[in-house]
PDB file of N, CA and C in Angstrom:
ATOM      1  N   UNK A   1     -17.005-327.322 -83.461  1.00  0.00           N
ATOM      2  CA  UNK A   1     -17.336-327.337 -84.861  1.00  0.00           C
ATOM      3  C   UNK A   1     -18.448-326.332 -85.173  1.00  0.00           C
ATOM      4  N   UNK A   2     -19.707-326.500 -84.117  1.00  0.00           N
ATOM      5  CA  UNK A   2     -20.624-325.511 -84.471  1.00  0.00           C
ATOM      6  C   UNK A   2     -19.701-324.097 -83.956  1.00  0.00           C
ATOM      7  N   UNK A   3     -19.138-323.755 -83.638  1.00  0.00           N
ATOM      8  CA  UNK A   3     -18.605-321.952 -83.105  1.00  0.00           C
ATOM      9  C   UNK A   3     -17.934-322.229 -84.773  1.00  0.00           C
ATOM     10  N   UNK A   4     -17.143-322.779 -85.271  1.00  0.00           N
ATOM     11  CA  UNK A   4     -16.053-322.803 -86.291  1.00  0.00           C
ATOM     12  C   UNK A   4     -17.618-322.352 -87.390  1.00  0.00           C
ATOM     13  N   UNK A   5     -18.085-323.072 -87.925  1.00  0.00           N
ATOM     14  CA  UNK A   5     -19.080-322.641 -88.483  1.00  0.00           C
ATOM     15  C   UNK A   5     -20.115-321.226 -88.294  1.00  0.00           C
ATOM     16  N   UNK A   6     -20.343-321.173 -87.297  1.00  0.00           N
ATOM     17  CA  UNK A   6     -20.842-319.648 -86.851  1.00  0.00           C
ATOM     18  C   UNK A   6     -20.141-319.050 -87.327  1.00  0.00           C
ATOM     19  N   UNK A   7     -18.657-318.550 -86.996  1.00  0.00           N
ATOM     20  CA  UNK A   7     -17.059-317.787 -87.306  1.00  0.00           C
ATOM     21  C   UNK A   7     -17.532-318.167 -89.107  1.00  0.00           C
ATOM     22  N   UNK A   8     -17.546-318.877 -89.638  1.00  0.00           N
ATOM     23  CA  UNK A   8     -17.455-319.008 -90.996  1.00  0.00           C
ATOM     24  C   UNK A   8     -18.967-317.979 -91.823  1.00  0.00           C
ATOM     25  N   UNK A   9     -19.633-318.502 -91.012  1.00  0.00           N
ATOM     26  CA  UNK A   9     -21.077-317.608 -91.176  1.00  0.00           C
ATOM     27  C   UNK A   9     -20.997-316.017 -91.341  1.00  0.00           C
ATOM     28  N   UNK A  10     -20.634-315.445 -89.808  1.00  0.00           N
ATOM     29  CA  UNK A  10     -20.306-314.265 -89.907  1.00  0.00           C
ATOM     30  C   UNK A  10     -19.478-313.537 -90.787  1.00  0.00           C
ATOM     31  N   UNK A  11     -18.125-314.165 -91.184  1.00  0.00           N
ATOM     32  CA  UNK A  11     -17.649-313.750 -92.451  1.00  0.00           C
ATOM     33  C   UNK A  11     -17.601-313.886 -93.255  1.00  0.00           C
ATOM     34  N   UNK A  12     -18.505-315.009 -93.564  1.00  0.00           N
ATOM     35  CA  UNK A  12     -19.192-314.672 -95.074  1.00  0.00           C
ATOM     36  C   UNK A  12     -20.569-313.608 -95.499  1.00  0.00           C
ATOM     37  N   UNK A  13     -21.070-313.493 -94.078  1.00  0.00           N
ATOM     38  CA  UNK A  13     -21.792-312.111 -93.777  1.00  0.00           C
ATOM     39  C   UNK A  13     -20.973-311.137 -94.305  1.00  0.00           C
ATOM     40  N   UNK A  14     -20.534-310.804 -93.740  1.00  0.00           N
ATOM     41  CA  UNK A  14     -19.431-309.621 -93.284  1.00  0.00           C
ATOM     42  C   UNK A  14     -18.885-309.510 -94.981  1.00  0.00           C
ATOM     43  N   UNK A  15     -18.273-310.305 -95.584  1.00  0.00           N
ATOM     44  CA  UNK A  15     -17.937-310.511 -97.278  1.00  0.00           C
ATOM     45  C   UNK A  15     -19.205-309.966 -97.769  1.00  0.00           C
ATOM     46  N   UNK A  16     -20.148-310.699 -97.699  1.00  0.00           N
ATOM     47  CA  UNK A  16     -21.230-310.801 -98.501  1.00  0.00           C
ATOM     48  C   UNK A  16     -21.899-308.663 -98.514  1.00  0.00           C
ATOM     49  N   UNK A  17     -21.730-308.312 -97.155  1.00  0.00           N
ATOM     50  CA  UNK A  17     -21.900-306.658 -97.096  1.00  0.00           C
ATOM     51  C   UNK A  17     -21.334-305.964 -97.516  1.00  0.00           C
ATOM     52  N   UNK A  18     -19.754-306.364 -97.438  1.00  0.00           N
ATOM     53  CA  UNK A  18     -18.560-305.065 -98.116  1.00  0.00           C
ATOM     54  C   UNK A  18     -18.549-305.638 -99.466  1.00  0.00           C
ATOM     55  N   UNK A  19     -19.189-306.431 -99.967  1.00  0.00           N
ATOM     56  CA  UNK A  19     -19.119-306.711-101.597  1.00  0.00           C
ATOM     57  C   UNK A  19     -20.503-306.385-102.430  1.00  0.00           C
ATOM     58  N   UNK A  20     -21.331-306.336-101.076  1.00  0.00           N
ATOM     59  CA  UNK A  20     -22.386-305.741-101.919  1.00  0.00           C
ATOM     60  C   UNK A  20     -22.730-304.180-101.458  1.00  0.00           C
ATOM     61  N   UNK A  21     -21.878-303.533-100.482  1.00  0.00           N
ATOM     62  CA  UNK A  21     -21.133-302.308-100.713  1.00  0.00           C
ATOM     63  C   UNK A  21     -20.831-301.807-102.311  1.00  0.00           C
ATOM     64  N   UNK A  22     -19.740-302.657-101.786  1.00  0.00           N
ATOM     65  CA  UNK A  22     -18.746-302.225-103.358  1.00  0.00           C
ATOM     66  C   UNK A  22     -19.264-302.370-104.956  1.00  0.00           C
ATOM     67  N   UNK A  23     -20.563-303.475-104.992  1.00  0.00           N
ATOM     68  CA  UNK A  23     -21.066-303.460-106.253  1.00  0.00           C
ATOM     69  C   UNK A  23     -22.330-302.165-106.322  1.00  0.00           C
ATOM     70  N   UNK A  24     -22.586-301.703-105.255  1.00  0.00           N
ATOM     71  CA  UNK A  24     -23.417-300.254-105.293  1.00  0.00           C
ATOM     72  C   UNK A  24     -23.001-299.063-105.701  1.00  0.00           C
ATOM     73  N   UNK A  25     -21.822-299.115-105.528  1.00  0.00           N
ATOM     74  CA  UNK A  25     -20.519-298.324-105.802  1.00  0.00           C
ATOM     75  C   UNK A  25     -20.844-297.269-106.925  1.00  0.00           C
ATOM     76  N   UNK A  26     -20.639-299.027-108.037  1.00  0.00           N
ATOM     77  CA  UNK A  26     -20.318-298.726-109.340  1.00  0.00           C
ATOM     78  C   UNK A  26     -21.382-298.164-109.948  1.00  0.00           C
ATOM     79  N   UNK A  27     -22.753-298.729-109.763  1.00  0.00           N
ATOM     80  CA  UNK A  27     -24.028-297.964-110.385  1.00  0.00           C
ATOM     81  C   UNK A  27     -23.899-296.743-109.878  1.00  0.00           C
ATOM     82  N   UNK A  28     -23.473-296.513-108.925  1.00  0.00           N
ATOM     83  CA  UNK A  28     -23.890-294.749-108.148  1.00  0.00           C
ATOM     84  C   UNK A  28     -22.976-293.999-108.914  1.00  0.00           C
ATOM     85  N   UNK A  29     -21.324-294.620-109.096  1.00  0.00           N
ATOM     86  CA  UNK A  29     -20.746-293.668-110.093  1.00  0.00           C
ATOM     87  C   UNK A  29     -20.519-293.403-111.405  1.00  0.00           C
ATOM     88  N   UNK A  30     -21.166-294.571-111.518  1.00  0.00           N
ATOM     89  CA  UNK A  30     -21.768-294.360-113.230  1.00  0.00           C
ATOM     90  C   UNK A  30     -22.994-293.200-113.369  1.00  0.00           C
ATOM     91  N   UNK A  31     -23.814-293.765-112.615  1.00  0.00           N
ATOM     92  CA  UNK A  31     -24.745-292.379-112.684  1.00  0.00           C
ATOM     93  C   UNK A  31     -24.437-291.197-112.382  1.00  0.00           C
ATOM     94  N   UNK A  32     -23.192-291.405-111.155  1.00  0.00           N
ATOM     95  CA  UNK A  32     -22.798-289.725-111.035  1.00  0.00           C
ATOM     96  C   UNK A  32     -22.012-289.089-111.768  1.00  0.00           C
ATOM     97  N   UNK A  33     -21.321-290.224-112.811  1.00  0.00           N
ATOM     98  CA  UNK A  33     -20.939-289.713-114.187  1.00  0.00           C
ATOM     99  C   UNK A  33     -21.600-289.034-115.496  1.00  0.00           C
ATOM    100  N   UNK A  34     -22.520-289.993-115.390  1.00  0.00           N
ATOM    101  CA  UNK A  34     -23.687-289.616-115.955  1.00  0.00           C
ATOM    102  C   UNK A  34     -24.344-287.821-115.815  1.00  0.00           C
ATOM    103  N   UNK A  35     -24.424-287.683-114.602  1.00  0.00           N
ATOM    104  CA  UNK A  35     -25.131-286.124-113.849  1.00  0.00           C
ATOM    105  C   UNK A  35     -23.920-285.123-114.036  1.00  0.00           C
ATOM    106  N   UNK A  36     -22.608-285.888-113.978  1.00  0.00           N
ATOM    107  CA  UNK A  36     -21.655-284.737-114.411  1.00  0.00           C
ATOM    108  C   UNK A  36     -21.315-284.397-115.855  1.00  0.00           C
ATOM    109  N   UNK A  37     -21.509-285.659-116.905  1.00  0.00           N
ATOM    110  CA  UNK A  37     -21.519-285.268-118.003  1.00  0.00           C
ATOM    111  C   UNK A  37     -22.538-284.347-118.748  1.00  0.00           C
ATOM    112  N   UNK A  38     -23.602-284.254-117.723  1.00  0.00           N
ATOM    113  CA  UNK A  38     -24.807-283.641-118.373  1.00  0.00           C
ATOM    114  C   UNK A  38     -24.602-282.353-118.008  1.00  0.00           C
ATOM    115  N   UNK A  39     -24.445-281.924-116.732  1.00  0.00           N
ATOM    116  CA  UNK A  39     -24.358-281.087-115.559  1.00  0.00           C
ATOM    117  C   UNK A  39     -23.018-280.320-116.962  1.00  0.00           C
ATOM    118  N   UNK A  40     -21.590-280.860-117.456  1.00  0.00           N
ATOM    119  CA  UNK A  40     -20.998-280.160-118.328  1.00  0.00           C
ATOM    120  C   UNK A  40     -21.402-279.903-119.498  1.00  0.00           C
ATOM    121  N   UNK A  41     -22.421-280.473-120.255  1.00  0.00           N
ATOM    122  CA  UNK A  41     -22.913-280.046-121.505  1.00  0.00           C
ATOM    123  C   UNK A  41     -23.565-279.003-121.191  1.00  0.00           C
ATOM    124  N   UNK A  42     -24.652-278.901-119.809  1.00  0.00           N
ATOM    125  CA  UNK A  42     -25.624-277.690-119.786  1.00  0.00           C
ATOM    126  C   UNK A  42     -24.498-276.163-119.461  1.00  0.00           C
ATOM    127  N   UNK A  43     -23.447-276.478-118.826  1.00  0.00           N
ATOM    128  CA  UNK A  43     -22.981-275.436-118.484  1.00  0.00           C
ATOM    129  C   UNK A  43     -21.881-274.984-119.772  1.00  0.00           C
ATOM    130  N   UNK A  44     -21.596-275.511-120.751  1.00  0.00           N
ATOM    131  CA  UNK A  44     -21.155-275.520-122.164  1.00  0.00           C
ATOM    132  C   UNK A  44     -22.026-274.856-123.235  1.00  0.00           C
ATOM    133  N   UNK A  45     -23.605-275.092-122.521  1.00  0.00           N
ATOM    134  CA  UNK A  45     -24.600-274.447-123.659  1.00  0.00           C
ATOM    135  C   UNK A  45     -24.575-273.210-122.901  1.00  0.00           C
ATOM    136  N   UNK A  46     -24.787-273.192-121.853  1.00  0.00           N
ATOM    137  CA  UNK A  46     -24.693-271.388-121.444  1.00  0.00           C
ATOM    138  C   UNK A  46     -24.068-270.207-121.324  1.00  0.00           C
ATOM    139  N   UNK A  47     -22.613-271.206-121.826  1.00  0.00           N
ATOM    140  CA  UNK A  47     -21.693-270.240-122.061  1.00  0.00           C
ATOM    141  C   UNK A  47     -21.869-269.987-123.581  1.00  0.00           C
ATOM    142  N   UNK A  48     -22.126-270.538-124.587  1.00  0.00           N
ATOM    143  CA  UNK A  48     -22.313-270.793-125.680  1.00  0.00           C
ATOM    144  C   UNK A  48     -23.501-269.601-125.997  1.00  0.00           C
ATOM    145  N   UNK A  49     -24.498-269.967-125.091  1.00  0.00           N
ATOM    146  CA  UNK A  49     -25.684-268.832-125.107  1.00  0.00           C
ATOM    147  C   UNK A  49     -25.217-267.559-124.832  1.00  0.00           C
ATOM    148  N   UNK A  50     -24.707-267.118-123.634  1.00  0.00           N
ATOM    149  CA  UNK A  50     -24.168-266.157-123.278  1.00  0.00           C
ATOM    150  C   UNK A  50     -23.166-265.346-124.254  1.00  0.00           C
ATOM    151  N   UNK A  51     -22.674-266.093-124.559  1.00  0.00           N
ATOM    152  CA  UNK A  51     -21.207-265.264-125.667  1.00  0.00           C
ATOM    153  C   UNK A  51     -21.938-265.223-127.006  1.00  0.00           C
ATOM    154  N   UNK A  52     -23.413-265.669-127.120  1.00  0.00           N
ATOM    155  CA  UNK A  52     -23.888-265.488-128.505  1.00  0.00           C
ATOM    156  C   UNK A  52     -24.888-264.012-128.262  1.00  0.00           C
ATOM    157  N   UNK A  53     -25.058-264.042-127.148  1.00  0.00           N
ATOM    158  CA  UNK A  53     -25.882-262.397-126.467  1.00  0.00           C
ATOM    159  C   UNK A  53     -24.742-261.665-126.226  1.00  0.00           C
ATOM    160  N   UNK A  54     -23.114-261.486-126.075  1.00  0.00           N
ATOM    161  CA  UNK A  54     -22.481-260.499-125.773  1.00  0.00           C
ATOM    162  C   UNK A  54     -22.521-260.230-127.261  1.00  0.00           C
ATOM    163  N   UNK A  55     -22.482-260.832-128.272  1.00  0.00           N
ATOM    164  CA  UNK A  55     -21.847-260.785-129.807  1.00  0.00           C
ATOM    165  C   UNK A  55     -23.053-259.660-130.220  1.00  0.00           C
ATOM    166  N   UNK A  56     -24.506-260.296-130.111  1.00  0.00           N
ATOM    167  CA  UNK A  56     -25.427-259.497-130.690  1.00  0.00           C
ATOM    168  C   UNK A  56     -25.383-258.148-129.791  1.00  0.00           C
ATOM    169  N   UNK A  57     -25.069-257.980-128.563  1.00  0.00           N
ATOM    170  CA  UNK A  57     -25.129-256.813-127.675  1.00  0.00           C
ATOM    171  C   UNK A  57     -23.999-255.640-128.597  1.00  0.00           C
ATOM    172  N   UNK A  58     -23.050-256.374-128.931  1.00  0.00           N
ATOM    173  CA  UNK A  58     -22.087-255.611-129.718  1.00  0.00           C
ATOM    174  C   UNK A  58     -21.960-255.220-131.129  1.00  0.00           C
ATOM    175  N   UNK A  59     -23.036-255.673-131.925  1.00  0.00           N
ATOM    176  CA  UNK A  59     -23.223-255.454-133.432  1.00  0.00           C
ATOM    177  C   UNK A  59     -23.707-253.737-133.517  1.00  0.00           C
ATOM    178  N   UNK A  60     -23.341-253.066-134.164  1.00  0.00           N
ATOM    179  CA  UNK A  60     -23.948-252.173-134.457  1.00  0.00           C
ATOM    180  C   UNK A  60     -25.674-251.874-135.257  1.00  0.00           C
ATOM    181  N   UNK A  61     -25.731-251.132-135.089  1.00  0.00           N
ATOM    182  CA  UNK A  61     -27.192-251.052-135.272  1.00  0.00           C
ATOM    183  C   UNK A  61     -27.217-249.891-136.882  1.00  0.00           C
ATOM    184  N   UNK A  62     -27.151-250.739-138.188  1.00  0.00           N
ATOM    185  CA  UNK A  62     -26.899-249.864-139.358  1.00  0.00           C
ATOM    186  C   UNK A  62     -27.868-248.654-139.374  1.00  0.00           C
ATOM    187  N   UNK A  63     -29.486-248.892-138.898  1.00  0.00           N
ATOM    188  CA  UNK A  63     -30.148-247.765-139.185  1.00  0.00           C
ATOM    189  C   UNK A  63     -29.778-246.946-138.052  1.00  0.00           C
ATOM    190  N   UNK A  64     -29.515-247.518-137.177  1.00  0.00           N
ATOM    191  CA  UNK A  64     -29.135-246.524-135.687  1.00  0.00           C
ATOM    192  C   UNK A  64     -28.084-245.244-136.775  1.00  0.00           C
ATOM    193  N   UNK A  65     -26.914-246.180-136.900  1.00  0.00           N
ATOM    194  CA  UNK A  65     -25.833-245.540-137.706  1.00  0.00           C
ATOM    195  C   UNK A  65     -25.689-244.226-138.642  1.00  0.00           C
ATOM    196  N   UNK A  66     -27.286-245.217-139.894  1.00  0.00           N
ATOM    197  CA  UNK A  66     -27.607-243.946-141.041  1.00  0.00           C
ATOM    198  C   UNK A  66     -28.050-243.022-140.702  1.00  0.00           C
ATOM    199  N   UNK A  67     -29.012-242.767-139.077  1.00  0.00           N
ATOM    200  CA  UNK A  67     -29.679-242.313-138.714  1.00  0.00           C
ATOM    201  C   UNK A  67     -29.185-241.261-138.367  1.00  0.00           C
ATOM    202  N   UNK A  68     -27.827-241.354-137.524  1.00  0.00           N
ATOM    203  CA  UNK A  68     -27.043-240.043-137.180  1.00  0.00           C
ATOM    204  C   UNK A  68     -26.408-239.640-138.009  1.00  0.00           C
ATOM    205  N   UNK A  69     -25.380-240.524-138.955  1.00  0.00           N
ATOM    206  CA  UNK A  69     -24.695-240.194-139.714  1.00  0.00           C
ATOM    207  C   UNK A  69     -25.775-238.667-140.803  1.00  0.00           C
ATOM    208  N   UNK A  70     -26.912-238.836-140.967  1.00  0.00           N
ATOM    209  CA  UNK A  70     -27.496-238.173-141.765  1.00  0.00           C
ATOM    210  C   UNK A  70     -28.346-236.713-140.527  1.00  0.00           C
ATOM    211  N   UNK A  71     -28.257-236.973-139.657  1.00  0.00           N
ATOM    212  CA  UNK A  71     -28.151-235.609-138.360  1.00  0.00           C
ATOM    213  C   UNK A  71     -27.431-234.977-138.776  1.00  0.00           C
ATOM    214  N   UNK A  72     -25.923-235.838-138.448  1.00  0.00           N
ATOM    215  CA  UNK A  72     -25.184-235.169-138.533  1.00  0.00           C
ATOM    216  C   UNK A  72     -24.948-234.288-139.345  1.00  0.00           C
ATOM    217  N   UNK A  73     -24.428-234.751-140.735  1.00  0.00           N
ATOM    218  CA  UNK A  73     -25.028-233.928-142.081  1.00  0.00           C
ATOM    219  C   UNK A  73     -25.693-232.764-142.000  1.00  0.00           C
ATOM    220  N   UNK A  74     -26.879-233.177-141.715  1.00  0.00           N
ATOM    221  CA  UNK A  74     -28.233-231.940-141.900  1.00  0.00           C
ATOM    222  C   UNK A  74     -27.156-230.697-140.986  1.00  0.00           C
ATOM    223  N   UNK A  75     -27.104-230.804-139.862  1.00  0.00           N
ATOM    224  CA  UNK A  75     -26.697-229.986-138.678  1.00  0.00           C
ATOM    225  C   UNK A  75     -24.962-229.060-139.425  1.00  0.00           C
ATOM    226  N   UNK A  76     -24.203-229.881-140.000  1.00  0.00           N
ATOM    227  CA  UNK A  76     -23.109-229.757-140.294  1.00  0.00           C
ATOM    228  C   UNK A  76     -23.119-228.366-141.201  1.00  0.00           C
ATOM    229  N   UNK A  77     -24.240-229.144-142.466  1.00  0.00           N
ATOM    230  CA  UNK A  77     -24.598-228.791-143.783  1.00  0.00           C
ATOM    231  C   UNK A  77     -25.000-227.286-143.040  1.00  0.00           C
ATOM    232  N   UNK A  78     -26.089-226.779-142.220  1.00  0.00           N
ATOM    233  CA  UNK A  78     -27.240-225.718-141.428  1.00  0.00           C
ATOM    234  C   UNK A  78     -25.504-224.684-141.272  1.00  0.00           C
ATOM    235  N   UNK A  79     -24.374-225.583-140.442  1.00  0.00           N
ATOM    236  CA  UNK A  79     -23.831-224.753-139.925  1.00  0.00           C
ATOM    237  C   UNK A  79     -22.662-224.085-140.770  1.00  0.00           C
ATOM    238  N   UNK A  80     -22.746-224.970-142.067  1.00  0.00           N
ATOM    239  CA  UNK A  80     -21.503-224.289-142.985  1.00  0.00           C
ATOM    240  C   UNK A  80     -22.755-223.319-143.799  1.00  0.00           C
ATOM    241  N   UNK A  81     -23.786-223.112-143.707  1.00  0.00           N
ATOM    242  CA  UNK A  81     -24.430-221.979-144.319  1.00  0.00           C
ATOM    243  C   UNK A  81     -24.343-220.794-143.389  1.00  0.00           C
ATOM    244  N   UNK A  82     -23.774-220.991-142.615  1.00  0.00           N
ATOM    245  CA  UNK A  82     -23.397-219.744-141.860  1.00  0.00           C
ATOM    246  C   UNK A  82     -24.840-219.227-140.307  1.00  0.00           C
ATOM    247  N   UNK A  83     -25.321-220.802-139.931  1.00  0.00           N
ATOM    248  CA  UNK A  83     -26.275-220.447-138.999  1.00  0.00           C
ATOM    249  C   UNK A  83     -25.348-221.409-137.728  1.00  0.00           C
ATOM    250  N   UNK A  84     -25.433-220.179-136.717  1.00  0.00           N
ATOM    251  CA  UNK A  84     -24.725-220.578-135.421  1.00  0.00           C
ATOM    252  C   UNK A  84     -25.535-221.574-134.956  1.00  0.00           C
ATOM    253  N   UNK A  85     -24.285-222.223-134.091  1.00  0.00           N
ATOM    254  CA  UNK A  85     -24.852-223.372-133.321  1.00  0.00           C
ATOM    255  C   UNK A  85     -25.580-223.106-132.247  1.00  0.00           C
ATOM    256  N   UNK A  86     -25.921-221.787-132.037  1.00  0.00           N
ATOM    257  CA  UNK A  86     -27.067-221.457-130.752  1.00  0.00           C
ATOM    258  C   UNK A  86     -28.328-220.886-131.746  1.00  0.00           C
ATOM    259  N   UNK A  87     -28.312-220.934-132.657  1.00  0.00           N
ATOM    260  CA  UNK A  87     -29.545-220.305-133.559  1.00  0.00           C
ATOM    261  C   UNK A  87     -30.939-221.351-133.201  1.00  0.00           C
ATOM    262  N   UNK A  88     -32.092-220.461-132.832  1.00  0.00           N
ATOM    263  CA  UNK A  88     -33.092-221.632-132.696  1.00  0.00           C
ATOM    264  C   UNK A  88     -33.398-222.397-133.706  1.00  0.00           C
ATOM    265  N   UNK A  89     -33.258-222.087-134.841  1.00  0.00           N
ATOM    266  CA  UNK A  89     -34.079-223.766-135.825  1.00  0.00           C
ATOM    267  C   UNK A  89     -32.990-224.465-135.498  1.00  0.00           C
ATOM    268  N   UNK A  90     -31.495-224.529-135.247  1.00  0.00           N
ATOM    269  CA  UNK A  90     -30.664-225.370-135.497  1.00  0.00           C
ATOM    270  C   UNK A  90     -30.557-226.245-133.687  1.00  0.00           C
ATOM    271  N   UNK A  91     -31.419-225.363-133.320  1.00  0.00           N
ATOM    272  CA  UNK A  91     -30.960-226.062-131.481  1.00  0.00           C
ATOM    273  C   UNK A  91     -32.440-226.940-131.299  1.00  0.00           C
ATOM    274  N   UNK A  92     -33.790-226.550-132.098  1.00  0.00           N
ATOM    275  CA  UNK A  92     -34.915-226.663-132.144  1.00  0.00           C
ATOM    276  C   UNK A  92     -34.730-228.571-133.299  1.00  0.00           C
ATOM    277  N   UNK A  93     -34.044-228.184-134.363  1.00  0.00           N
ATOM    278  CA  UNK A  93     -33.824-229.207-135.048  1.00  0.00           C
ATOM    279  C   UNK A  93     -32.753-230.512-134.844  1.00  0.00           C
ATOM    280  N   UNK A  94     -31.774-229.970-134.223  1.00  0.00           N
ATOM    281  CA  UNK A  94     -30.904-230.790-133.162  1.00  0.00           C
ATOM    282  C   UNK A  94     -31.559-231.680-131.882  1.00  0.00           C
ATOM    283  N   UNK A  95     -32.328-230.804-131.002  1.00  0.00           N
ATOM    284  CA  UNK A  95     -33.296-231.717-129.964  1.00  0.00           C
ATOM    285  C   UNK A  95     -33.985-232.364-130.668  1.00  0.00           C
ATOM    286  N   UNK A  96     -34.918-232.092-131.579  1.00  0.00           N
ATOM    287  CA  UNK A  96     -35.620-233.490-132.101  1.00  0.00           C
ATOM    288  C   UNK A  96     -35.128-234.376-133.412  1.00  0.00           C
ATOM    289  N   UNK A  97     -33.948-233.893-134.051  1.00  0.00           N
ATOM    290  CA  UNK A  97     -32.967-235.369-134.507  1.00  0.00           C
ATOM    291  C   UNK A  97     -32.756-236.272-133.012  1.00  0.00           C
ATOM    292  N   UNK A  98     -32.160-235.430-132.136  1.00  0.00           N
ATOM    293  CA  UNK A  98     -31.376-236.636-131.611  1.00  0.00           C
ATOM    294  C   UNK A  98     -32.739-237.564-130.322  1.00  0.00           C
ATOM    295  N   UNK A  99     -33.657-236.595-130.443  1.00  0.00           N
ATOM    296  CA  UNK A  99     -34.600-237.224-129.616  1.00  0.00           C
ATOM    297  C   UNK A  99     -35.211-238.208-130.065  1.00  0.00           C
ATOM    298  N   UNK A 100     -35.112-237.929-131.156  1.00  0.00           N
ATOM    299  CA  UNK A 100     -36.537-239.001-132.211  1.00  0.00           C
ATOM    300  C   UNK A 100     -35.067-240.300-132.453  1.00  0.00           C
ATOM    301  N   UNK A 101     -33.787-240.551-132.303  1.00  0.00           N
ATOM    302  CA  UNK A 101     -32.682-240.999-132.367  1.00  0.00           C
ATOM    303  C   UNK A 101     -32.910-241.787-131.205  1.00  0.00           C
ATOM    304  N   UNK A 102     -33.167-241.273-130.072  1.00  0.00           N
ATOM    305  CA  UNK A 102     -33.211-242.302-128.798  1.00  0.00           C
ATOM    306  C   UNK A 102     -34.756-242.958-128.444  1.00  0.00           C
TER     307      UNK A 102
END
């Protein structure tokens, strides 16, 4: 009777470990649900961030724009008055449009 009881002991040991196994389980994968839902929002904002820096990387720059657009002009205007494109004011005025440009 006492061994039958021991035998009863041990596996209710033995129950009592793989069930409180298994109820550890659930907190750990709740929380590791938890770390993955977060873990996907942060990697959702950085793509979010990222594709909001390729957008601005790609906008044009209007004064950049007026800036040459009106070089250009000047230089165009110099060369339909009949001054070559190797003439010094026009090679002298060309290096510092496009220098003062960058």
């Amino acid at each position: 009777m006492k061994a039958q009881k021991t035998e009863n002991n041990r596996e209710k040991d033995h129950q009592n470990r793989r069930n409180s196994r298994h109820s550890n389980r659930r907190p750990q994968a709740k929380d590791q649900d938890r770390i993955n839902e977060m873990l996907k929002f942060c990697l959702q904002k950085i793509l979010e961030l990222q594709q909001e820096i390729e957008t601005e990387d790609n906008r044009p720059d209007p004064e950049a724009e007026g800036y040459t657009a009106c070089a250009m002009e000047t230089l165009r205007f110099l060369s339909s008055q009949g001054l070559p494109p190797n003439h010094p004011m026009i090679r002298a005025l060309s290096d510092r449009l496009l220098r003062k440009r960058d």
